[in-house]
Protein backbone atom coordinates (compact mmCIF):
# COMPACT_ATOMS: atom_id res chain seq x y z
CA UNK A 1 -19.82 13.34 -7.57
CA UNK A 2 -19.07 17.05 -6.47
CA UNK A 3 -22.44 17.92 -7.81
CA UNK A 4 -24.48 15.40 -5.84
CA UNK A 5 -22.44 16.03 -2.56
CA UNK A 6 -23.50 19.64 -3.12
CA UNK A 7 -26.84 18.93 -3.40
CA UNK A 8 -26.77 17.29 -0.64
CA UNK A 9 -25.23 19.77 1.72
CA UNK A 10 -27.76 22.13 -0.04
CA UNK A 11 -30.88 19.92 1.12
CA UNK A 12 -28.92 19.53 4.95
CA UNK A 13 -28.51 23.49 5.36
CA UNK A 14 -33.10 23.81 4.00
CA UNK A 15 -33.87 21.46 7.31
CA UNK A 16 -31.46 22.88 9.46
CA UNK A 17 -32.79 26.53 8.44
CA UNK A 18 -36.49 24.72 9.19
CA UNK A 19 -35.31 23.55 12.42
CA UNK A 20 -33.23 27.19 13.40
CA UNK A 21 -36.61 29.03 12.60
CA UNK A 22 -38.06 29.24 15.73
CA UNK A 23 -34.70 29.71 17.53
CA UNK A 24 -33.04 32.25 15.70
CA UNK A 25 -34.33 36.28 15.25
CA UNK A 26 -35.92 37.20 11.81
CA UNK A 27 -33.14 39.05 10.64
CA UNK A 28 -30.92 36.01 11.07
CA UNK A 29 -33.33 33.83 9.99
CA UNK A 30 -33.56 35.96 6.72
CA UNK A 31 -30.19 36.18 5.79
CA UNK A 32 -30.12 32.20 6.56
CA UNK A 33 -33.24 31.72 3.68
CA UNK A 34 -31.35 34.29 1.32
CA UNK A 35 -28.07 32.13 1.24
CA UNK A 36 -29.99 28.62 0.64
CA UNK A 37 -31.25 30.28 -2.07
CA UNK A 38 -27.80 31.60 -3.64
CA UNK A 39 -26.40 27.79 -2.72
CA UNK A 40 -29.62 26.29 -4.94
CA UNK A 41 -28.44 29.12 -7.71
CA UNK A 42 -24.57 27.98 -7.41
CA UNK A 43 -23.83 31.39 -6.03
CA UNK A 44 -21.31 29.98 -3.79
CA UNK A 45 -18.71 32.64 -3.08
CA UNK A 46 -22.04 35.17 -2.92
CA UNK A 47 -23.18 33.07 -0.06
CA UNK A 48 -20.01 32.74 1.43
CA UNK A 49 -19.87 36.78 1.41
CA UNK A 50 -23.00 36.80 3.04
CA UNK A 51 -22.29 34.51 5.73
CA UNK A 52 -19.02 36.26 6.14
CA UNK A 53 -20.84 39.38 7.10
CA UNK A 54 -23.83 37.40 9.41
CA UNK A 55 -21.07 36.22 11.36
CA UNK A 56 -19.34 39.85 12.41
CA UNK A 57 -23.06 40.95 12.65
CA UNK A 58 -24.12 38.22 15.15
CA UNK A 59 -20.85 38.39 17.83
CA UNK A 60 -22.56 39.47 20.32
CA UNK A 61 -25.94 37.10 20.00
CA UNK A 62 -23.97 33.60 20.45
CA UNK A 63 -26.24 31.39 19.38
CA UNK A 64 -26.59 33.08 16.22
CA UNK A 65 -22.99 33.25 15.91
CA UNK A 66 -22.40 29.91 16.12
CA UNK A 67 -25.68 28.98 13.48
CA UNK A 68 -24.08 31.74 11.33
CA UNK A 69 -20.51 29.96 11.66
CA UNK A 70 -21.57 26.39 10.96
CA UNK A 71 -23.54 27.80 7.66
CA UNK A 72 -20.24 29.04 6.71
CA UNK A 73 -18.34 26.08 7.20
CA UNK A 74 -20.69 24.42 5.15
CA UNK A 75 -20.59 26.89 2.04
CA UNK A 76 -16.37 27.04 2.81
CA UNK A 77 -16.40 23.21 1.97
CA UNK A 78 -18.71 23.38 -1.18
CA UNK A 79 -15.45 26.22 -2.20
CA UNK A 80 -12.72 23.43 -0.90
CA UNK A 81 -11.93 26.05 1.69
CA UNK A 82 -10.93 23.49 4.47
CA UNK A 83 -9.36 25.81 6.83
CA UNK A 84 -12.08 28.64 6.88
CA UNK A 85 -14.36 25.65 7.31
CA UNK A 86 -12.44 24.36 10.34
CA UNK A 87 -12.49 27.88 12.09
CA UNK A 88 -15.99 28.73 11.48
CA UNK A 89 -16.37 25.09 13.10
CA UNK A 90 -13.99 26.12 16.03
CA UNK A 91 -15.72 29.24 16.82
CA UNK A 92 -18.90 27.66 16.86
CA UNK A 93 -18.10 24.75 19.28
CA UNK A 94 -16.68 27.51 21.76
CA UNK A 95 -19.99 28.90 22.09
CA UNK A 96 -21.55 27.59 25.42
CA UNK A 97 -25.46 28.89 24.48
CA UNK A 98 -26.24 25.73 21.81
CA UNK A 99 -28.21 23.25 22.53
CA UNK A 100 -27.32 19.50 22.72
CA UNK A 101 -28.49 18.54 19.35
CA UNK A 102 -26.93 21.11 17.73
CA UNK A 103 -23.79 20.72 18.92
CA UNK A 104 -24.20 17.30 18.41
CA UNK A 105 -24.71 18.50 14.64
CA UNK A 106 -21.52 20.44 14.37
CA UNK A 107 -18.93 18.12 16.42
CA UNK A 108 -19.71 15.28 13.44
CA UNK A 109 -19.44 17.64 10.67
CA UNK A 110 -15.55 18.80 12.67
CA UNK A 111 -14.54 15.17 13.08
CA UNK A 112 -15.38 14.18 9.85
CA UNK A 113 -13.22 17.46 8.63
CA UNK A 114 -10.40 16.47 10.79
CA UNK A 115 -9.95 12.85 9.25
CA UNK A 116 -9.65 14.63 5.70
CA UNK A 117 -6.69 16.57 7.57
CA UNK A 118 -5.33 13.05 9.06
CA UNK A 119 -5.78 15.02 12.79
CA UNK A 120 -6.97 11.33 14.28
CA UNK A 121 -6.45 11.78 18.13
CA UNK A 122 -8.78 14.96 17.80
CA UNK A 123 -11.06 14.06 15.32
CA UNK A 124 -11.18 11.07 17.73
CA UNK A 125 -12.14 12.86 20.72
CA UNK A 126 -14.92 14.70 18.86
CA UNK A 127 -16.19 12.34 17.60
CA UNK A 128 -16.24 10.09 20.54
CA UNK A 129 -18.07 13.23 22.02
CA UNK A 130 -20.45 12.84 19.16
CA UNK A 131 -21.09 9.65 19.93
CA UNK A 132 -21.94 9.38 23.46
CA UNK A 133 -24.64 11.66 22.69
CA UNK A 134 -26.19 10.33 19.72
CA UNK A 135 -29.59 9.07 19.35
CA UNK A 136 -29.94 6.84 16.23
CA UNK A 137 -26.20 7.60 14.47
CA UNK A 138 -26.24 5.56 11.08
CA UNK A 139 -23.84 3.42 9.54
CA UNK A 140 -21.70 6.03 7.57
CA UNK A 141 -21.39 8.02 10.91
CA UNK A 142 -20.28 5.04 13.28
CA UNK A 143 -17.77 4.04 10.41
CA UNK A 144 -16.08 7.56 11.16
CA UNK A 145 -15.77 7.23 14.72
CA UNK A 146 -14.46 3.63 13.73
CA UNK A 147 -12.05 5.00 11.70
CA UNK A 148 -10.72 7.32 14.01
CA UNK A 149 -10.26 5.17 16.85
CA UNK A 150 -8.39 2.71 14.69
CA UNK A 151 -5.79 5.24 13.19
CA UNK A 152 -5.38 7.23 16.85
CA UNK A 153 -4.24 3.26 17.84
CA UNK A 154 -7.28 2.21 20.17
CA UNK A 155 -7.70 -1.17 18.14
CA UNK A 156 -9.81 -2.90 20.40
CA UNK A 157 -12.40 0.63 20.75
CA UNK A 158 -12.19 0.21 16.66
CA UNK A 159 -13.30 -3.31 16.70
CA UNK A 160 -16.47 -2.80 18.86
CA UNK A 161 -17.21 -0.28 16.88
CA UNK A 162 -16.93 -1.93 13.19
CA UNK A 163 -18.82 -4.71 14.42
CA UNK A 164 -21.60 -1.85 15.63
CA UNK A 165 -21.50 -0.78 11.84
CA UNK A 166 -21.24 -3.75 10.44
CA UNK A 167 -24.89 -4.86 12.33
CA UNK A 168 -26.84 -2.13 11.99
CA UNK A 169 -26.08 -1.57 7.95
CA UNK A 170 -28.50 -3.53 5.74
CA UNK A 171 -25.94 -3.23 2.80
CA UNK A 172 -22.39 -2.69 4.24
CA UNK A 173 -19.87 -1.26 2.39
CA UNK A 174 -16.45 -3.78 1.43
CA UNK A 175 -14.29 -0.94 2.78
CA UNK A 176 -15.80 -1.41 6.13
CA UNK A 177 -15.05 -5.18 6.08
CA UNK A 178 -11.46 -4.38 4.49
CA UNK A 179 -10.97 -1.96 8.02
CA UNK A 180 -12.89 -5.12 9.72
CA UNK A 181 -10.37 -7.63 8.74
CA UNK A 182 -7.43 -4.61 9.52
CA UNK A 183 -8.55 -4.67 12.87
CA UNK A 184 -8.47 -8.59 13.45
CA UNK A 185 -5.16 -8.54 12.09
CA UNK A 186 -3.88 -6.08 14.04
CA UNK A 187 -5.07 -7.64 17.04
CA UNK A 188 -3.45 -11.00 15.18
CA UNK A 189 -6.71 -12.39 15.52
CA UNK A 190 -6.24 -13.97 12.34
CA UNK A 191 -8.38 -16.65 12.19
CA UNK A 192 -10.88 -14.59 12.34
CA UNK A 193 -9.77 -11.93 9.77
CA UNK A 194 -8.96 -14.63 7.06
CA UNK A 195 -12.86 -15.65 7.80
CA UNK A 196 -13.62 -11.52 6.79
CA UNK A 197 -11.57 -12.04 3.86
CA UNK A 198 -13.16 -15.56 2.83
CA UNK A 199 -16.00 -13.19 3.12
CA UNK A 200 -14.89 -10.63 0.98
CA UNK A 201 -14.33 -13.09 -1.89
CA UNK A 202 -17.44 -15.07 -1.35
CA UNK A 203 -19.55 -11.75 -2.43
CA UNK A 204 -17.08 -10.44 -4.97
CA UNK A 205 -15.31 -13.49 -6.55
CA UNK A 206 -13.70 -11.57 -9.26
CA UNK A 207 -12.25 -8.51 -7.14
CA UNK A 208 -8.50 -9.12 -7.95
CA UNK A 209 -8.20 -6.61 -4.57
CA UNK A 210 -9.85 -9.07 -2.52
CA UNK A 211 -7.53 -12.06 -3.70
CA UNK A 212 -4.18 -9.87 -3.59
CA UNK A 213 -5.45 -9.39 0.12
CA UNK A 214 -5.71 -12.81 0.61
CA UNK A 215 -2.25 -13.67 -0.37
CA UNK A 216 -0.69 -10.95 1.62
CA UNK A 217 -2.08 -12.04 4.38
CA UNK A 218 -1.12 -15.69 4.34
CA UNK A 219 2.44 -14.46 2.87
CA UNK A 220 2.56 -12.00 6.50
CA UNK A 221 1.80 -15.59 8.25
CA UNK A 222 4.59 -17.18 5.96
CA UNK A 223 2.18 -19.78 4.64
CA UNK A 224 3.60 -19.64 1.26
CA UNK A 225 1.87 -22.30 -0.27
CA UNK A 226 -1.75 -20.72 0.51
CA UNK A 227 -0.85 -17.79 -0.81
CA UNK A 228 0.56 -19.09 -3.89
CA UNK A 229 -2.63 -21.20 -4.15
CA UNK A 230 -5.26 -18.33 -3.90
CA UNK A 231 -2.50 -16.31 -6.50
CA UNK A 232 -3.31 -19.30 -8.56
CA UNK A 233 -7.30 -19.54 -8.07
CA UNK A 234 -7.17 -16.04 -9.19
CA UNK A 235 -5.14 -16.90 -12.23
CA UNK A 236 -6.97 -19.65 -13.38
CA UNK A 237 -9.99 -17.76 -13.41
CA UNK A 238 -8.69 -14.84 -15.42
CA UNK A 239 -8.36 -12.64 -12.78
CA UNK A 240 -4.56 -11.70 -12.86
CA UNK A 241 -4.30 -8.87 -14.78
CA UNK A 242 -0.77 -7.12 -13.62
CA UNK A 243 2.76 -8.16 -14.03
CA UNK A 244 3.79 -8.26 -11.01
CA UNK A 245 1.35 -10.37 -9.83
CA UNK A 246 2.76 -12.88 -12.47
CA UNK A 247 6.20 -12.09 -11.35
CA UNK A 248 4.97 -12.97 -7.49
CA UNK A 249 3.99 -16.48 -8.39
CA UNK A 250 7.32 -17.48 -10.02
CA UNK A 251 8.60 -16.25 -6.87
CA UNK A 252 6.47 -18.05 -5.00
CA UNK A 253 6.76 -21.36 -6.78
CA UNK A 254 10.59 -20.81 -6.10
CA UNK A 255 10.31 -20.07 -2.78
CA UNK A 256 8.11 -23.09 -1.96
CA UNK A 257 11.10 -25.21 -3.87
CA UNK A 258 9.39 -26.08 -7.21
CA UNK A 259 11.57 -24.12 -9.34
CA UNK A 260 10.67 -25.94 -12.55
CA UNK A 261 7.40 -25.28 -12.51
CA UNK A 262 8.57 -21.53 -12.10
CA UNK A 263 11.27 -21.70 -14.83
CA UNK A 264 7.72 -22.87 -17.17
CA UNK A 265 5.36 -20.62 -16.17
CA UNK A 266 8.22 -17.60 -16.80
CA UNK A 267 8.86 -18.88 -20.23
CA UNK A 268 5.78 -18.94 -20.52
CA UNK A 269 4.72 -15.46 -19.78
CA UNK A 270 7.54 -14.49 -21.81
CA UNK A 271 6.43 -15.79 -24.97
CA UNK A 272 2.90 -14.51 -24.30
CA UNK A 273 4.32 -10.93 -23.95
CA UNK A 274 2.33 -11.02 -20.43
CA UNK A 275 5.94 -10.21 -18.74
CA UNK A 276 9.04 -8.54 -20.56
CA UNK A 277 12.05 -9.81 -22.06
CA UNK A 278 14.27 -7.93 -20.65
CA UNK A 279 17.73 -8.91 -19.02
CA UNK A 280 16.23 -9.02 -15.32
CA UNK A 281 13.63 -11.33 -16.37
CA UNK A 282 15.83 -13.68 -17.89
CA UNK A 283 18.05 -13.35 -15.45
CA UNK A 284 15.43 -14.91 -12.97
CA UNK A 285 14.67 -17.30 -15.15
CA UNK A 286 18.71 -18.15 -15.83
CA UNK A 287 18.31 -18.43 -11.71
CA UNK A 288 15.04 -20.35 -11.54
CA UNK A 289 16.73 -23.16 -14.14
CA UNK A 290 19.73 -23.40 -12.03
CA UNK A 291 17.87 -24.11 -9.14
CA UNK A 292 15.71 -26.83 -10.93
CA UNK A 293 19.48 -27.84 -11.99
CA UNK A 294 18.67 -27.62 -15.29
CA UNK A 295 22.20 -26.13 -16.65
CA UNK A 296 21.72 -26.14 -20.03
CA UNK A 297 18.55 -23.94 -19.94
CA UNK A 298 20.17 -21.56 -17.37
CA UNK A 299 22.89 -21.18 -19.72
CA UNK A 300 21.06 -20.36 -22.64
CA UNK A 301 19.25 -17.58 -20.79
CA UNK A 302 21.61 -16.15 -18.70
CA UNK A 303 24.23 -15.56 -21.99
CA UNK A 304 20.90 -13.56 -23.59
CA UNK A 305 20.92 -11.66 -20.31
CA UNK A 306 24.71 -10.72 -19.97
CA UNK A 307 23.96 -9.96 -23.99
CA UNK A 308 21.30 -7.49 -23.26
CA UNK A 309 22.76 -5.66 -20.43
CA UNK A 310 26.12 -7.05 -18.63
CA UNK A 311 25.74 -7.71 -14.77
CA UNK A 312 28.28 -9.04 -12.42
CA UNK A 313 26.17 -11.62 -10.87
CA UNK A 314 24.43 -12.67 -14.03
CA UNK A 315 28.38 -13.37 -14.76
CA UNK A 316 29.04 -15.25 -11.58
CA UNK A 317 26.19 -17.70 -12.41
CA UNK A 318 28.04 -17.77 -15.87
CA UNK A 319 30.70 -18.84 -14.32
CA UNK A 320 29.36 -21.21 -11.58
CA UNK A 321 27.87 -23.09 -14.94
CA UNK A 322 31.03 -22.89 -16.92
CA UNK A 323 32.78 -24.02 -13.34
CA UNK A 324 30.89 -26.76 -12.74
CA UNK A 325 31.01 -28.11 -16.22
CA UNK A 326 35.09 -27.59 -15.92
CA UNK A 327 34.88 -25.77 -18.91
CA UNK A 328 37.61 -23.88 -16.77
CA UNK A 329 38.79 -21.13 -19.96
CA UNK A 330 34.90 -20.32 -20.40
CA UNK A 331 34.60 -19.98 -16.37
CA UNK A 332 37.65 -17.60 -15.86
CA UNK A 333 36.30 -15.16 -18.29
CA UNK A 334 32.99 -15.28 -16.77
CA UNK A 335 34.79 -14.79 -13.39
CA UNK A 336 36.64 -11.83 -14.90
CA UNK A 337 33.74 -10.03 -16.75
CA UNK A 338 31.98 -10.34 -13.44
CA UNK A 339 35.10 -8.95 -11.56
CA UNK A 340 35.20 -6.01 -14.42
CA UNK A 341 31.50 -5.03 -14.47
CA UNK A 342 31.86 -4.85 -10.70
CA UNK A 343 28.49 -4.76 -8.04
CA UNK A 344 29.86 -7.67 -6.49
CA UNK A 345 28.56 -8.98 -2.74
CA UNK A 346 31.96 -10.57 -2.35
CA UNK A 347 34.74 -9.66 -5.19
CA UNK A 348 37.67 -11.62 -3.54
CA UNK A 349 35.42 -14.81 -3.45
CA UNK A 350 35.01 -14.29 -7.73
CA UNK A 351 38.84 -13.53 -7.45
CA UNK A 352 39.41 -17.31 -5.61
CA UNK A 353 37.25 -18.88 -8.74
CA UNK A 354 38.66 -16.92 -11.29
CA UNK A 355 41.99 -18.06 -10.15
CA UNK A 356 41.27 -21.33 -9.44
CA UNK A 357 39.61 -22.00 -13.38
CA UNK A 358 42.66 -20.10 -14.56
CA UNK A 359 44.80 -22.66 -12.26
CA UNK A 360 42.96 -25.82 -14.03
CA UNK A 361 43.05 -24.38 -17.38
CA UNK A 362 47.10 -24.00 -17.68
CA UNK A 363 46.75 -20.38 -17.44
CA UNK A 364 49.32 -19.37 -14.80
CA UNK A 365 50.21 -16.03 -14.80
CA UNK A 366 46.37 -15.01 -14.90
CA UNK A 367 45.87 -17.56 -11.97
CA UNK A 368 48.48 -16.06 -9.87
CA UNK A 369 47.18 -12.36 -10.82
CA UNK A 370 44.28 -13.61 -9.19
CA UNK A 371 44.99 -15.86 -6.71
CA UNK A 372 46.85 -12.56 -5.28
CA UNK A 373 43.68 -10.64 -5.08
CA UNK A 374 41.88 -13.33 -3.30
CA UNK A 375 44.98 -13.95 -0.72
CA UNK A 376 43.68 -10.19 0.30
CA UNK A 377 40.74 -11.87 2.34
CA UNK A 378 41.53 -13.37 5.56
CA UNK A 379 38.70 -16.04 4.28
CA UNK A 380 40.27 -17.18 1.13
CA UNK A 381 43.61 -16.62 1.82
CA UNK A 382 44.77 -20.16 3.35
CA UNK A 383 43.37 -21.44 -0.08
CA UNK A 384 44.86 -18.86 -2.58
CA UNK A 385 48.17 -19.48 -0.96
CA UNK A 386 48.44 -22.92 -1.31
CA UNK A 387 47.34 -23.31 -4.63
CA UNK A 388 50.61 -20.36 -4.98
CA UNK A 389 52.51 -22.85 -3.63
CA UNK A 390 51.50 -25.49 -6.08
CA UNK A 391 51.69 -22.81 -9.14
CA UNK A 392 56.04 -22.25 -8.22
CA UNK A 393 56.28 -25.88 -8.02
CA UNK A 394 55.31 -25.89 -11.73
């Protein structure tokens, strides 16, 4: 790619030396012919020397100063010299004695430079300059000017000037619809921008980009189940190739309450290898099963997840399983592994439960250990006190 853009700068720099002939002195002119051929040759820091030397030569000819300048800015970028590039540019554009055309020339070459350096609000106003002046720009070039309007924050200036790209390019490129649909979202005209996207997928159905789009934008428009039923167009077509798009749809099937169906596909994925088992996985899955109520699968997962690497909420579901089971022995040492591993939202609440399955189970001296650490909490304490009452009066 390097290669070919060099070429190409190399075939720019023959016309504009054509075009210069006439308009610059012989000696100029000469030098001018003598660097094309070093660039042709690869003799790049040669013709950068050169041009070096034209330019203190020509200072007080301005017009030939600012030729020799943006010849050096071009040979500075072939040598990824960005910031010699930008000051030849600068001196250049300061010169009065150029014509239209040419400075025309130059002020797209500095605004396209400026968007590599992420200067939008002047690459904007050069290019805007640009603009305003130019005869038949193409595509590629209005797509610049697009693009720096849109990160400098003039939205609606971006989107009249897409849609100018978009209608005079026989073959436009998906990045400019990508900016395209950007831009209607932005303005949250998103009726519109889910038509770009529809688009999109239309002419590249197997793009996994273009579908991952598609579901962040309905998920931005909370419209879960769209997005989770493009995520699973995409999947049944063999399109899904990363795990956390997997990991996504469980969520989503979650979220959109069909937690079964998540608990499945996860076990699922599992067995295939597609997503790891590891102790956070199952740990979703231990959750996903408990919110399909399904207690017998949670607890068969969530045991292999406290195996693999102990957590204090893994433990608190533990426990909310043992707890609701009243397998109250079983539940208090859930509550207290949770309680020991620590990373607790609420500690004093697992302190309440611990106590209370230590209060069921006969166990009274760890009950009122922990029925004092709950009676801490202004929230639990009315509770934890009265079941100390009941605990003397044994």
């Amino acid at each position: 790619m390097r290669r070919f853009n060099i070429l190409l700068m190399v075939a720019s720099l023959l016309i504009v030396a054509v075009a210069h002939a006439q308009s610059v002195p012989r000696s100029t002119f000469g030098v001018l012919e003598d660097v094309q051929e070093m660039m042709e040759a690869e003799r790049y820091q040669e013709a950068k020397a050169a041009l070096e030397a034209l330019v203190v030569k020509t200072q007080e000819l301005p017009y030939d100063y600012a030729v020799a300048n943006q010849y050096l800015a071009h040979t500075s970028i072939v040598l990824d010299d960005t910031e010699r590039a930008r000051s030849a540019l600068e001196a250049a554009l300061e010169i009065t004695e150029i014509p239209v055309e040419t400075r025309a020339d130059m002020n797209i070459f500095y605004g396209t430079l400026l968007l590599g350096e992420a200067e939008y609000e002047l690459a904007q106003s050069v290019l805007e300059e640009w603009y305003a002046v130019a005869e038949r720009p193409t595509p590629d070039q209005i797509f610049s000017v697009t693009y720096a309007n849109y990160m400098s924050g003039d939205i609606s200036r971006a989107e009249e000037l897409i849609e100018q790209t978009l209608a005079l390019s026989k073959e436009p490129k998906e990045s400019w619809y990508q900016l395209y649909y950007q831009i209607l979202f932005d303005l949250k005209k998103f009726d519109a921008a889910e038509l770009v996207l529809q688009g999109m997928i239309s002419r590249n159905p197997s793009s996994i980009n273009f579908w991952r789009m598609l579901v962040s934008h309905y998920l931005q428009l909370e419209e879960s189940s769209d997005a989770l039923a493009s995520f699973m167009v995409a999947y049944n077509n063999d399109l899904i190739d990363r795990e956390t798009d997997l990991e996504q749809i469980v969520t989503l099937y979650g979220y959109i309450d069909v937690p079964e169906k998540a608990a499945r596909l996860l076990e699922q994925w599992i067995a295939e290898g597609k997503i790891p088992n590891d102790a956070d996985t199952l740990k979703q899955l231990g959750s996903m099963w408990l919110m399909a109520r399904e207690r017998k699968n949670a607890l068969t997962v969530l045991e292999k997840a406290a195996a693999l690497a102990p957590d204090g909420s893994t433990f608190v579901m533990l426990g909310g399983i043992f707890f609701e089971n009243e397998n109250w022995s079983k539940s208090y040492d859930a509550y207290q592994d949770a309680l020991r591993v620590g990373g607790l939202e609420d500690p004093l609440r697992i302190s309440l439960l611990a106590g209370i399955s230590a209060y069921q189970a006969g166990n009274n001296e760890d009950a009122r250990q922990a029925l004092r650490a709950a009676a801490e909490s202004d929230e639990y304490r009315a509770q934890a006190e009265a079941l100390l009452k009941q605990l003397d009066g044994r």
